[in-house]
Each structure stands twice: as C-alpha cells, then as structure tokens.
Protein backbone atom coordinates (compact mmCIF):
# COMPACT_ATOMS: atom_id res chain seq x y z
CA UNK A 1 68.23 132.61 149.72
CA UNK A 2 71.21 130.48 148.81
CA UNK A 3 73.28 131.83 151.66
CA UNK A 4 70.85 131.82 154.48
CA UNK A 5 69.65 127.76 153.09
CA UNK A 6 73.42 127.55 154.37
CA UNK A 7 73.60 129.15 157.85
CA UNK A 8 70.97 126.84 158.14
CA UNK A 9 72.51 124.18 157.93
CA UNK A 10 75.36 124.90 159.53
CA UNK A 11 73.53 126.11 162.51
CA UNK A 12 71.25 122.74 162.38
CA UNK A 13 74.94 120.20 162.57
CA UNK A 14 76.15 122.58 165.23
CA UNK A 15 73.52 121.87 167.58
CA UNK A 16 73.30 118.84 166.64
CA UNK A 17 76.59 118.02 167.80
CA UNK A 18 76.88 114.98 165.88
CA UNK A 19 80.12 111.95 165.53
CA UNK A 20 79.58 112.49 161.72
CA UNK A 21 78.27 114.85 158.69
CA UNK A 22 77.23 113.07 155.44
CA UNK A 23 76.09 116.05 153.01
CA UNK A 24 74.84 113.94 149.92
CA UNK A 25 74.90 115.09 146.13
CA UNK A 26 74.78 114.11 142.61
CA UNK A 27 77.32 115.62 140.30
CA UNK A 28 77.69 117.23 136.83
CA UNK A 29 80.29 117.73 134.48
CA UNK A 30 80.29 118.93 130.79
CA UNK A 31 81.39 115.44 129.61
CA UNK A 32 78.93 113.13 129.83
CA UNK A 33 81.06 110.11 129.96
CA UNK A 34 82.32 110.75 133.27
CA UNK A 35 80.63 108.66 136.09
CA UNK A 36 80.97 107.00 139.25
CA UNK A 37 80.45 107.90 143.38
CA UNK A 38 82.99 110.22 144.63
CA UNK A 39 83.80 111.07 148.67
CA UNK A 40 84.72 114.18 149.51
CA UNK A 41 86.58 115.71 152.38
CA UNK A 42 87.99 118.53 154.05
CA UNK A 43 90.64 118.32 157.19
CA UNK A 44 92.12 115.23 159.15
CA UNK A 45 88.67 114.14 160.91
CA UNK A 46 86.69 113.41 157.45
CA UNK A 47 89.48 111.44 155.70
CA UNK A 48 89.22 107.99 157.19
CA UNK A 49 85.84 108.26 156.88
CA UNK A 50 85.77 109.40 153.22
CA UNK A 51 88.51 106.91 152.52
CA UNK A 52 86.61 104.57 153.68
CA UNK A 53 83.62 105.26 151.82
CA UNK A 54 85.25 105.58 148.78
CA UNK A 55 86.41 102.09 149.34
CA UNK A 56 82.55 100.71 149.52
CA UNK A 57 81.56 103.19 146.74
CA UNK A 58 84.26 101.23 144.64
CA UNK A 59 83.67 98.23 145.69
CA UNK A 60 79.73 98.57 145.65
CA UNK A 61 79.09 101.57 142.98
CA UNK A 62 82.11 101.68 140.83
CA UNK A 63 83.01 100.36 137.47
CA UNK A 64 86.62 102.08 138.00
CA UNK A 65 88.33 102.83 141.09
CA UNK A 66 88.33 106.55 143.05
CA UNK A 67 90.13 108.14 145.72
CA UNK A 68 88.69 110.11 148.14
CA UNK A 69 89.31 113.63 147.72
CA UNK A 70 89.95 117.07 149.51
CA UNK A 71 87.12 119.02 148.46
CA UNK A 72 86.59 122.97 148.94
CA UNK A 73 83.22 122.59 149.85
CA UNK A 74 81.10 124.88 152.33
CA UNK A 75 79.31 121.88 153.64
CA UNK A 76 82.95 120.60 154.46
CA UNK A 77 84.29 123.60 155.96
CA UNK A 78 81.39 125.47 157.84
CA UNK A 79 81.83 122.89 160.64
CA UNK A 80 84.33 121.80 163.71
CA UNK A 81 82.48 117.99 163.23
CA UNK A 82 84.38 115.22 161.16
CA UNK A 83 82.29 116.08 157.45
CA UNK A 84 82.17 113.68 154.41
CA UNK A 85 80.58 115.06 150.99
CA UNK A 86 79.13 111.98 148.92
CA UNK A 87 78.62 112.55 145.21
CA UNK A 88 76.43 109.95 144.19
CA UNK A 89 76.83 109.71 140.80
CA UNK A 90 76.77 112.04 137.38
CA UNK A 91 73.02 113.00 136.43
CA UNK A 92 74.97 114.82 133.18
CA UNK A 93 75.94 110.67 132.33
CA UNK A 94 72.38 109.69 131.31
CA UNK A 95 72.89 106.07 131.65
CA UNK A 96 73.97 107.12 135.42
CA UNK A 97 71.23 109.52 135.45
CA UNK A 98 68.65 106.57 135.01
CA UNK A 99 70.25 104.64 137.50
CA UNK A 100 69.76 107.85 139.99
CA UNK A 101 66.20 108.22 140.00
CA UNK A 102 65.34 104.94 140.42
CA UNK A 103 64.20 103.60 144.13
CA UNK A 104 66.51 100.49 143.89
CA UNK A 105 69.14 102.55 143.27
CA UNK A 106 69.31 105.18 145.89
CA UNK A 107 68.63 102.20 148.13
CA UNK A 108 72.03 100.97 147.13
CA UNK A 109 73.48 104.03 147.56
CA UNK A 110 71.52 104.80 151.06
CA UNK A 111 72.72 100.76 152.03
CA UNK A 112 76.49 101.81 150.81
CA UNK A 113 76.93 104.58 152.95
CA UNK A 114 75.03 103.09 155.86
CA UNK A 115 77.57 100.26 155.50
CA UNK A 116 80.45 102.51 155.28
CA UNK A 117 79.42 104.45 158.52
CA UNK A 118 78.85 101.02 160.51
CA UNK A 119 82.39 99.98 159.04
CA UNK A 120 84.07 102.97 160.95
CA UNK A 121 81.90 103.40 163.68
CA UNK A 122 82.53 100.10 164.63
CA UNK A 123 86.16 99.95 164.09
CA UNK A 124 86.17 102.69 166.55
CA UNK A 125 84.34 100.98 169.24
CA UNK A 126 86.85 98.36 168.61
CA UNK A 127 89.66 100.05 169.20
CA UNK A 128 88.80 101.67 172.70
C-alpha cells in the first residue's frame, strides 16, 4: 500500500510539472528533547530553496539555529523537479507536539513556508 501511496505521488508532481515540491512532515526521534523545523534536500535544484527555508524556519520557528540538510528521502529523489522536505517540528517533544496540533500553529508554519517560497520565487523574477 505504502509503495503504490508513492508512485502516486510521484506520478501526481510529474504531471504536474511544477517550479517547486514542498513534501511536509513532522519528525520523531527517541529523545524527546530534540526539537525544532528542519529543511531537507536532495541535489543542486532544492538547496537554495531549502537553505532558504531553513533560514525563515530559524528565524520564525527556531529556538536554535539549523542547516538545511541533504536528506535520502524518496519524496526527494523520485523526481527531476527542484524538491524541499519540511520537517515541521518533533511530535516525540511533547511541548512541540502541543504546539503541532494547534490551528495557530500550523498557520505559522503554513505562513513560514509560504514566505520562504515568495522569498525565492521572487528573487528569481528579480534576477531575469
């Protein structure tokens, strides 16, 4: 089920032929301490853009500083279109965790990666 979910998707972005892919997650991790929005990517075309992001999810999210990341994700790979993974926080953090199911909250998120996508989108306009 698991594997056809995914040809799914991948067949949906291909013909959809799109400037950007924004998969978006929440993470886990067997210490609960560990928090904060992560970017993900995987080849040239997705770092700006996850650098980017990063920098909003940092600036916005963040109580401590990330990089963007590579990330060997299939969401990342299964694609020829510039991809971007967003981890929006730790729902094994529970203090995170009650920040993630709250309305106001993923409206942050939603309005930080929004922001991030204008940021870059527009820079590029800019520069041609």
């Amino acid at each position: 089920n698991k594997r056809e979910d995914m040809r799914e998707r991948k067949n949906t972005v291909n013909s959809a032929s799109p400037d950007l892919v924004i998969s978006v997650h929440c993470n886990s991790y067997p210490v609960s301490s560990v928090k904060g929005a992560q970017a993900f990517y995987a080849g040239a075309a997705g770092e700006k853009f996850a650098a980017t992001l990063q920098s909003y999810f940092n600036e916005v999210l963040n109580e401590r500083p990330r990089a963007a990341k590579v990330g060997d994700y299939y969401m990342l790979k299964c694609t020829e279109y510039p991809s971007v993974l967003c981890e929006c926080g730790f729902l094994s953090n529970p203090a995170e965790e009650n920040l993630l199911i709250t309305a106001s909250y993923q409206e942050k998120v939603a309005y930080t990666i929004f922001t991030a996508v204008n940021s870059v989108f527009d820079g590029a306009a800019a520069d041609r």
